[in-house]
PDB file of N, CA and C in Angstrom:
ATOM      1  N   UNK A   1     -10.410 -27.715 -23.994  1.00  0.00           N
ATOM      2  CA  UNK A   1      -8.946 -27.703 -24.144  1.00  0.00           C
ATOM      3  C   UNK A   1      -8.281 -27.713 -22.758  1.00  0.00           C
ATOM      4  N   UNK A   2      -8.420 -26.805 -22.058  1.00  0.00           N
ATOM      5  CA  UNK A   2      -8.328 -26.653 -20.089  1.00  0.00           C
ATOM      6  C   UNK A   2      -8.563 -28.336 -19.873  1.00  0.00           C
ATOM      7  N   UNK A   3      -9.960 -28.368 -20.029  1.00  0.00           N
ATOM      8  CA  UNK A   3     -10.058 -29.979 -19.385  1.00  0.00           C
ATOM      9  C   UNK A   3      -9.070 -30.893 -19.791  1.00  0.00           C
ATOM     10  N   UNK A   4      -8.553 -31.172 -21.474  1.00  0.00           N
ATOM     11  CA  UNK A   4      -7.882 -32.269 -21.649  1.00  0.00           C
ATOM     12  C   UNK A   4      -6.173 -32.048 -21.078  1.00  0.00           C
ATOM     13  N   UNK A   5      -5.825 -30.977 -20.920  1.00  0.00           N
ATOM     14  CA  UNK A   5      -4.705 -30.346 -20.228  1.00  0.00           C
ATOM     15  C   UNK A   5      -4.164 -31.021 -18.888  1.00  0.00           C
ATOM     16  N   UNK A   6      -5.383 -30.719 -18.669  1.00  0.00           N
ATOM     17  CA  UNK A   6      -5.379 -31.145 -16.998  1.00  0.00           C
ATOM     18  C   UNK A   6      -5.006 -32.929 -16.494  1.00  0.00           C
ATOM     19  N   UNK A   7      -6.221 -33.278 -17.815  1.00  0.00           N
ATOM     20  CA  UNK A   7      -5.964 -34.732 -17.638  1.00  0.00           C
ATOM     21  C   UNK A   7      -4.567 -35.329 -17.965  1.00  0.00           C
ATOM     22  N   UNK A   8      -4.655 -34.675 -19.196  1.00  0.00           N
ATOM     23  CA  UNK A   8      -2.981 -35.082 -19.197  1.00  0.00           C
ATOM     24  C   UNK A   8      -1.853 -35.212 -18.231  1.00  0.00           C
ATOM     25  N   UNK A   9      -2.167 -33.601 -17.508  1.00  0.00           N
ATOM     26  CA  UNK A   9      -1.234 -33.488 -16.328  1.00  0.00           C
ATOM     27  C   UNK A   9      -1.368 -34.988 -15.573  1.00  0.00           C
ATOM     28  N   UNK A  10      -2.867 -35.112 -15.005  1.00  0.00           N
ATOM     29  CA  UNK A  10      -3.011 -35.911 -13.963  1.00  0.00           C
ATOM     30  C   UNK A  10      -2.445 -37.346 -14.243  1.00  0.00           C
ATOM     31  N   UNK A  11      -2.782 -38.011 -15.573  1.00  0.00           N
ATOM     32  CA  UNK A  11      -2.784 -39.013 -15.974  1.00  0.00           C
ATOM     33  C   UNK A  11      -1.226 -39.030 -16.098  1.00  0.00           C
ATOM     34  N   UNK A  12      -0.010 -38.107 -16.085  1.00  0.00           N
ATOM     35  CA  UNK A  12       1.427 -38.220 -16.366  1.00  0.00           C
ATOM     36  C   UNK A  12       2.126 -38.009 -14.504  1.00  0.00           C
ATOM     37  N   UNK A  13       0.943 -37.300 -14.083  1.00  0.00           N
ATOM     38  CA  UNK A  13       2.036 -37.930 -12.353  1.00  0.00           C
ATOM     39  C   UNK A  13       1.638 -38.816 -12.119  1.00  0.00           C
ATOM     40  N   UNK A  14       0.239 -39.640 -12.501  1.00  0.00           N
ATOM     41  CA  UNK A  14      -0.066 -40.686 -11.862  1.00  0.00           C
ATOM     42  C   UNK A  14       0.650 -41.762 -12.489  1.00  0.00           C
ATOM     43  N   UNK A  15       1.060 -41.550 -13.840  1.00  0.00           N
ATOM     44  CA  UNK A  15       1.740 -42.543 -14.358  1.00  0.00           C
ATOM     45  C   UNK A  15       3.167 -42.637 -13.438  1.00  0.00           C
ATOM     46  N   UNK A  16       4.006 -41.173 -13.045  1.00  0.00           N
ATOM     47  CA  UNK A  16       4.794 -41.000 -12.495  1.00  0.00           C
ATOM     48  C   UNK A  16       4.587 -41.750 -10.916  1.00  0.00           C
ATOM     49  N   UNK A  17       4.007 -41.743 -10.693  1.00  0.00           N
ATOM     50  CA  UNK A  17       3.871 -42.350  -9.235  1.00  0.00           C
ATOM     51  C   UNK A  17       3.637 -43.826  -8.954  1.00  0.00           C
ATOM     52  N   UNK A  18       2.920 -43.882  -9.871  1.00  0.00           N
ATOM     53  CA  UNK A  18       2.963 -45.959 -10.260  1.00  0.00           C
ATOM     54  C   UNK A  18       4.256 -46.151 -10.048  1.00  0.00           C
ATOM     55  N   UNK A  19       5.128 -45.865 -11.671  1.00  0.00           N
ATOM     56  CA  UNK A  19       6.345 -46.106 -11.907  1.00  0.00           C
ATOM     57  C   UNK A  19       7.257 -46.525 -10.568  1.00  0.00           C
ATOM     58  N   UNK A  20       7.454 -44.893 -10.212  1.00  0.00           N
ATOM     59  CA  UNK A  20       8.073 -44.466  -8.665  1.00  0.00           C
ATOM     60  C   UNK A  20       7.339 -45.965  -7.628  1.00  0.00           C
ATOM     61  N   UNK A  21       6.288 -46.176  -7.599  1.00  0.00           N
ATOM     62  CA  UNK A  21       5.869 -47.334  -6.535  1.00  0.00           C
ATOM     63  C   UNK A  21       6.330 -48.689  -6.874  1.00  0.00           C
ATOM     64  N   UNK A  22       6.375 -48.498  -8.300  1.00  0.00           N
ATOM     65  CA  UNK A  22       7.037 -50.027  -8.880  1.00  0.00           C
ATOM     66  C   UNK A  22       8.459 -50.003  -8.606  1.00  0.00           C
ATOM     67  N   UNK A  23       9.278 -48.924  -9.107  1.00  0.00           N
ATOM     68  CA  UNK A  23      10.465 -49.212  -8.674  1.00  0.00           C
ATOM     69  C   UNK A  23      10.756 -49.610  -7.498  1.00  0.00           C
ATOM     70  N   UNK A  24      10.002 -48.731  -6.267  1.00  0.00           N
ATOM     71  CA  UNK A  24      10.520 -49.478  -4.790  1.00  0.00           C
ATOM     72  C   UNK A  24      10.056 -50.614  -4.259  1.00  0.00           C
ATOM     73  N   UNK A  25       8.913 -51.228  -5.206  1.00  0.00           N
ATOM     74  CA  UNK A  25       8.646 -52.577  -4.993  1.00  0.00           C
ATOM     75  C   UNK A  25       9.649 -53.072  -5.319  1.00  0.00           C
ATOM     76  N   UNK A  26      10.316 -53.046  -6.294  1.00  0.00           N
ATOM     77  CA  UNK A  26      11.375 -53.747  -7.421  1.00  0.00           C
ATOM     78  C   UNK A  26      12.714 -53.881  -6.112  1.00  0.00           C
ATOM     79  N   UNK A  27      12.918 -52.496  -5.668  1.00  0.00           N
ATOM     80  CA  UNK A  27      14.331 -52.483  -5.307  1.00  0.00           C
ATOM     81  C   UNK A  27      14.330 -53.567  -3.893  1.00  0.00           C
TER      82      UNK A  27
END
């Protein structure tokens, strides 16, 4: 349960940080 937690976390800033990198490609 800990483990899938975590991933989640990781897998939602990393999604967050793509995003964030795409946008300033974009802008």
């Amino acid at each position: 349960m800990k483990g899938e937690k975590e991933r989640k976390n990781d897998n939602k800033k990393r999604k967050k940080k793509k995003k964030k990198k795409k946008k300033k490609n974009w802008a």
